[in-house]
C-alpha atoms as a PDB file:
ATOM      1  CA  UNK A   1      18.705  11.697 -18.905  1.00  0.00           C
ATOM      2  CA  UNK A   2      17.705  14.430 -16.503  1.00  0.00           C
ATOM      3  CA  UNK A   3      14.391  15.103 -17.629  1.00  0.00           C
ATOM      4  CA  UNK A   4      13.717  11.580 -17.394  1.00  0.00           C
ATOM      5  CA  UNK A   5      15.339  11.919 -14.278  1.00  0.00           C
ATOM      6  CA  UNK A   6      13.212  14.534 -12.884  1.00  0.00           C
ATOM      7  CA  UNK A   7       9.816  13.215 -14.746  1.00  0.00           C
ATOM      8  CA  UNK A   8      10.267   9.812 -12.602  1.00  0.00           C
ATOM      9  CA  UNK A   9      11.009  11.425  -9.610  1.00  0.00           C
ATOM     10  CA  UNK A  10       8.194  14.254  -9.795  1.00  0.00           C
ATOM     11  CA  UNK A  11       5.951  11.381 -10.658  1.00  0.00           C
ATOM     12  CA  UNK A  12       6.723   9.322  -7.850  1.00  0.00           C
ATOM     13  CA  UNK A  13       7.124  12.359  -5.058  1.00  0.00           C
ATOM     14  CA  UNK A  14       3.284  13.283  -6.402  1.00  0.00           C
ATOM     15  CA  UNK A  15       2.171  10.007  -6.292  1.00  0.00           C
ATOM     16  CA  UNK A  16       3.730   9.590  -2.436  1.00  0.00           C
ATOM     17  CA  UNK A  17       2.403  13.216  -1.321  1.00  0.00           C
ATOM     18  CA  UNK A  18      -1.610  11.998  -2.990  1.00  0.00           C
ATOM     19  CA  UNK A  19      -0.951   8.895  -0.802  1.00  0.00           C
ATOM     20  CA  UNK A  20      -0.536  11.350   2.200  1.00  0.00           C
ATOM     21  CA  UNK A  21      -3.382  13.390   1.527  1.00  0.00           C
ATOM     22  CA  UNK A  22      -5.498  10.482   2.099  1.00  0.00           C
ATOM     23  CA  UNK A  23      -3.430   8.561   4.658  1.00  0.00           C
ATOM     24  CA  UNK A  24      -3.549  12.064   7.142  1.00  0.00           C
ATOM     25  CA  UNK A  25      -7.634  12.552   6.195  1.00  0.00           C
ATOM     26  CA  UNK A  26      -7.795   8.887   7.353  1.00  0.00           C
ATOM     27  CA  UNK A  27      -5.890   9.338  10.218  1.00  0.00           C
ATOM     28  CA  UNK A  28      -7.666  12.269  11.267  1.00  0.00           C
ATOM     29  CA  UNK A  29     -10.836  10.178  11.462  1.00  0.00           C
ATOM     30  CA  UNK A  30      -9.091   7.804  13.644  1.00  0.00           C
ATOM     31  CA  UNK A  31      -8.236   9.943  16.397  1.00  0.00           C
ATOM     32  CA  UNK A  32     -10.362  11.109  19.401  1.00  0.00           C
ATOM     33  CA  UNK A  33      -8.783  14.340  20.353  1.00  0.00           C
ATOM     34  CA  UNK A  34     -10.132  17.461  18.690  1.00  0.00           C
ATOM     35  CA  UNK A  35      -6.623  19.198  18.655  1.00  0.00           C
ATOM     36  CA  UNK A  36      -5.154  15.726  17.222  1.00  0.00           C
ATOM     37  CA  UNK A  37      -8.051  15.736  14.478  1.00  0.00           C
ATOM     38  CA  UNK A  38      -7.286  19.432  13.516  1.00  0.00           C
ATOM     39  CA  UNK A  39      -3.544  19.267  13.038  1.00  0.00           C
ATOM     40  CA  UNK A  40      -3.974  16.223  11.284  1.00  0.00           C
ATOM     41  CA  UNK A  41      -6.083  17.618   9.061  1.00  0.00           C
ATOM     42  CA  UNK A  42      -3.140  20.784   8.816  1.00  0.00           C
ATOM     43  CA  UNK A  43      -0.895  17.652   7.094  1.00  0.00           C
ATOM     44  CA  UNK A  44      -3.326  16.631   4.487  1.00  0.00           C
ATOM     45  CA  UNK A  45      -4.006  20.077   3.262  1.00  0.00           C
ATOM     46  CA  UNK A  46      -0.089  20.380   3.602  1.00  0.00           C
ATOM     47  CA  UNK A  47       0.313  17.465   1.584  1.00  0.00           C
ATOM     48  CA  UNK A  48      -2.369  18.938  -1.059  1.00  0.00           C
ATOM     49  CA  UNK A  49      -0.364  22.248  -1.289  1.00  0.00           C
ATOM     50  CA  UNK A  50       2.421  20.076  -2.584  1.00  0.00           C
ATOM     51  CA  UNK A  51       0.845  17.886  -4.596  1.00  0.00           C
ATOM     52  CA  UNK A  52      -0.349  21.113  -6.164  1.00  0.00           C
ATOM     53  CA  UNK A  53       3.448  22.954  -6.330  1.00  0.00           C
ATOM     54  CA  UNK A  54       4.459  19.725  -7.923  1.00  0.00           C
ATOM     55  CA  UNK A  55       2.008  19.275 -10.235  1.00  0.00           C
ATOM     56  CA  UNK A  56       2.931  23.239 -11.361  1.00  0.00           C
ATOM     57  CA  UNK A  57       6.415  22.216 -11.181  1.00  0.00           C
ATOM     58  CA  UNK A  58       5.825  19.238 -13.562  1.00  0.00           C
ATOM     59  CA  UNK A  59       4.133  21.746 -16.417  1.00  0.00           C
ATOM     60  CA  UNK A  60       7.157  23.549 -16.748  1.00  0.00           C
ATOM     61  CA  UNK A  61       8.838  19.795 -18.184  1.00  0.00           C
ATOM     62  CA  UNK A  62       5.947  19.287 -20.103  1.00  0.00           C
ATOM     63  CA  UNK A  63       4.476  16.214 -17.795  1.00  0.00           C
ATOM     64  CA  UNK A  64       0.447  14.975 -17.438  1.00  0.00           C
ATOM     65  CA  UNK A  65       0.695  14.695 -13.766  1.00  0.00           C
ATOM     66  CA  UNK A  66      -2.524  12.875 -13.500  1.00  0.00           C
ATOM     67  CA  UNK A  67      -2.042   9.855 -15.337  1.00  0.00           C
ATOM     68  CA  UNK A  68       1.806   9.062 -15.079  1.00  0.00           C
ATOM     69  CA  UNK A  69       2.962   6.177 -12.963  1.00  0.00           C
ATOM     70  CA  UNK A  70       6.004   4.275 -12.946  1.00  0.00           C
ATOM     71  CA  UNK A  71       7.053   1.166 -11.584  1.00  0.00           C
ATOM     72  CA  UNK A  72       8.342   2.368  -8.708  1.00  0.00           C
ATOM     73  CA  UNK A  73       5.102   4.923  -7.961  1.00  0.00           C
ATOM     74  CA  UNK A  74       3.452   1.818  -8.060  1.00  0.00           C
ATOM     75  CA  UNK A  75       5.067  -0.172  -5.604  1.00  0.00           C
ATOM     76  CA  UNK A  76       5.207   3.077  -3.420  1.00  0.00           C
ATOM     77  CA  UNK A  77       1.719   3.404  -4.020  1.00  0.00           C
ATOM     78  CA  UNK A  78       0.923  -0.496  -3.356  1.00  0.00           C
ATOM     79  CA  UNK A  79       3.122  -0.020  -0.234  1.00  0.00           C
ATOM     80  CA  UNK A  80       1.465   3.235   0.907  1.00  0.00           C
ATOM     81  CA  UNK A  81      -1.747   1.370   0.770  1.00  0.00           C
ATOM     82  CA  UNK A  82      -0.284  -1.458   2.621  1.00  0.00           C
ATOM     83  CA  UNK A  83       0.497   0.967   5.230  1.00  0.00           C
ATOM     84  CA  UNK A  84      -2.883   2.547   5.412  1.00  0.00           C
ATOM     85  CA  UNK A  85      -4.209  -0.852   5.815  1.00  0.00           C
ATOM     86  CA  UNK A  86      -2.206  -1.441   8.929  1.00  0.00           C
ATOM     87  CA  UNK A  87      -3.435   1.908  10.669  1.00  0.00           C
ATOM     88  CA  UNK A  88      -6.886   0.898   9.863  1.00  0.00           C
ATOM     89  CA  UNK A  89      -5.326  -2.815  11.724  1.00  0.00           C
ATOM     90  CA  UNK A  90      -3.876  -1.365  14.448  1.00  0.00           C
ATOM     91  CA  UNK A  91      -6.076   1.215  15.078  1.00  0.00           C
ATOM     92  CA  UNK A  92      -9.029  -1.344  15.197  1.00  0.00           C
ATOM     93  CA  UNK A  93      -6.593  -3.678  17.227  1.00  0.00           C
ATOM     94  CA  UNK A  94      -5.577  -0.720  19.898  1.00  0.00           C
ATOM     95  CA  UNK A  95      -9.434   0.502  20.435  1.00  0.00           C
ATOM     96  CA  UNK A  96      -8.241   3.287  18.181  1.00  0.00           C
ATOM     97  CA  UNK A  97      -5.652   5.308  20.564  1.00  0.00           C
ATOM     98  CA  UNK A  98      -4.483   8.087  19.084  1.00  0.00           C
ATOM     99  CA  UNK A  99      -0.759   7.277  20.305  1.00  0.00           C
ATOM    100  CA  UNK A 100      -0.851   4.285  17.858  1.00  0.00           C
ATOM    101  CA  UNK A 101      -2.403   6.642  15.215  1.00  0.00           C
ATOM    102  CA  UNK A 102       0.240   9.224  15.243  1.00  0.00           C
ATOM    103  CA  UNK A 103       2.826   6.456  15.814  1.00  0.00           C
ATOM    104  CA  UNK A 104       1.555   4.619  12.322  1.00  0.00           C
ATOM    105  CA  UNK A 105       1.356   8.197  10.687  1.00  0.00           C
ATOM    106  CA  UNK A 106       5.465   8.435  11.905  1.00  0.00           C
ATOM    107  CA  UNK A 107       6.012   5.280  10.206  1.00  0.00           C
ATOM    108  CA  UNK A 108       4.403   6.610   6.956  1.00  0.00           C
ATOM    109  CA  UNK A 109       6.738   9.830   7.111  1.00  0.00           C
ATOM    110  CA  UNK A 110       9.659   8.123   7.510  1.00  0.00           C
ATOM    111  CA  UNK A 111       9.103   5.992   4.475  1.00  0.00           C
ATOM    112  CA  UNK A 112       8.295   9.882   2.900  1.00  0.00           C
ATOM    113  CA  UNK A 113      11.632  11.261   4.075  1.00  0.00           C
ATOM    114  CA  UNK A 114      13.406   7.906   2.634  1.00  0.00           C
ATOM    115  CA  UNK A 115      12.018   8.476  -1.000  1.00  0.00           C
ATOM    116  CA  UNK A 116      12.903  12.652  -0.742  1.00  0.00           C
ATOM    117  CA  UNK A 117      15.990  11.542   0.023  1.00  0.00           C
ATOM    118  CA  UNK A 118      16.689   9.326  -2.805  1.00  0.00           C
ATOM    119  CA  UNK A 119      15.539  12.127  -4.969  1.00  0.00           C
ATOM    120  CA  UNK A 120      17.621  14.961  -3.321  1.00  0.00           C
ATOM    121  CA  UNK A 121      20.483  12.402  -3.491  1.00  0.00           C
ATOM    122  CA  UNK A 122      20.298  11.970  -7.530  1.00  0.00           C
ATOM    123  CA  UNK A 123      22.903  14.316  -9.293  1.00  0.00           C
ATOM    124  CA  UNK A 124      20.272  14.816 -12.499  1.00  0.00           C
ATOM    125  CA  UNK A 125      17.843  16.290 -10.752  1.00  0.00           C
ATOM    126  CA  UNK A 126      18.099  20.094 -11.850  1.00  0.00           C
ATOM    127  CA  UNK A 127      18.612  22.950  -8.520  1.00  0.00           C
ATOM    128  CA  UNK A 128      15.514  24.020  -8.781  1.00  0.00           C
ATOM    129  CA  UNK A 129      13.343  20.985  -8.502  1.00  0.00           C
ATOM    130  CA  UNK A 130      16.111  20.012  -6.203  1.00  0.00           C
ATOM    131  CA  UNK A 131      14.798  23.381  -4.080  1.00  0.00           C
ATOM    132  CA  UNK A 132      11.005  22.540  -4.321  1.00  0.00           C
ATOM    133  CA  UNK A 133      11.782  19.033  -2.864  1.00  0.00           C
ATOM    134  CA  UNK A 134      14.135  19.512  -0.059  1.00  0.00           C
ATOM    135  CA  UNK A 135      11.720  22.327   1.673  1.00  0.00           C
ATOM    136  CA  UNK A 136       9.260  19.365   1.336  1.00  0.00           C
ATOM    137  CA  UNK A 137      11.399  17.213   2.573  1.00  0.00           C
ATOM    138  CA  UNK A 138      12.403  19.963   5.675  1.00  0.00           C
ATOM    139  CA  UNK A 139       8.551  20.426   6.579  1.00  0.00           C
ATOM    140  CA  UNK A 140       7.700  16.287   6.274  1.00  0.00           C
ATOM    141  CA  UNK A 141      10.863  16.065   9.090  1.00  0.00           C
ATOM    142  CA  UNK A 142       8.917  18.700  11.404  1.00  0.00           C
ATOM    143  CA  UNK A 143       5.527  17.073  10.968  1.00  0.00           C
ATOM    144  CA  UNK A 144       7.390  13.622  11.700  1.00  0.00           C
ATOM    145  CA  UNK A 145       9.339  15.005  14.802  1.00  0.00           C
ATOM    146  CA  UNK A 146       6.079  16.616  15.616  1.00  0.00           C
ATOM    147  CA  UNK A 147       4.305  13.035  15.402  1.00  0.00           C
ATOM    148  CA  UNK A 148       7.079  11.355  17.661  1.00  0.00           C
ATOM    149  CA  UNK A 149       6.524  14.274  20.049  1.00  0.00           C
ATOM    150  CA  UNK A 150       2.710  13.826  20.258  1.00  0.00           C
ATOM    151  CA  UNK A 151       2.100  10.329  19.957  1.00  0.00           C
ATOM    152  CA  UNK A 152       4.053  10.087  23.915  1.00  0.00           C
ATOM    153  CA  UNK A 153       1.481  12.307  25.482  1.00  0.00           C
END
């Protein structure tokens, strides 16, 4: 049960974090300000160095990272997509303000933080993987609290 446990939930963090990768290089786009467009662009390559610690992560359980989805990585995916969709919306909507960028990027870490949590809060998911995702989880906070911060100014 726990390495299906932890295959699922590896499957569906990497699938989230890809989603980020291209959600921040999108959002980066969006925005006007220089300083807005280079710390965005600091979360995607985040988001890339985890996709990358999970993928090593998932080699030690004997997972093809690329590939895998599950039901739920789909409908996170689908919804992720969704989501990028509305920035695109809104942004087009708003004349492209960067407030309503950074707030729709928020949004999208909250959702992130929501799914961490569901895996931190699973009792089969072995201390070390447990490790790897709550110092994700710690570092998608910041860069959300950072967002709520920026997106007033």
């Amino acid at each position: 049960m726990a390495n299906e446990t932890i295959a699922r939930a590896l499957t569906d963090i990497l699938n989230l974090n890809r989603t980020s990768v291209k959600g921040y290089q999108e959002a980066a786009e969006e925005v006007k300000s220089p300083e807005l467009k280079a710390k965005l662009g600091e979360f995607s390559q985040q988001r890339a160095h985890f996709v990358a610690d999970l993928e090593g992560y998932a080699k030690q359980y004997g997972m093809e990272t690329k590939h895998d989805t599950t039901v739920e990585s789909v409908a996170t995916d689908a919804a992720a997509a969704v989501h990028r969709g509305w920035i695109n919306i809104k942004s087009a909507i708003t004349g492209q303000s960067d407030s309503a960028v950074l707030e729709a990027a928020e949004t999208g870490e909250a959702t992130a933080l929501k799914a961490y949590e569901t895996v931190l809060a699973s009792t089969d998911v072995p201390a070390g993987a447990k490790t790897v995702f709550q110092q994700q989880h710690d570092a998608i906070l910041q860069a959300k609290n950072w967002l709520a911060m920026n997106k007033a100014k």
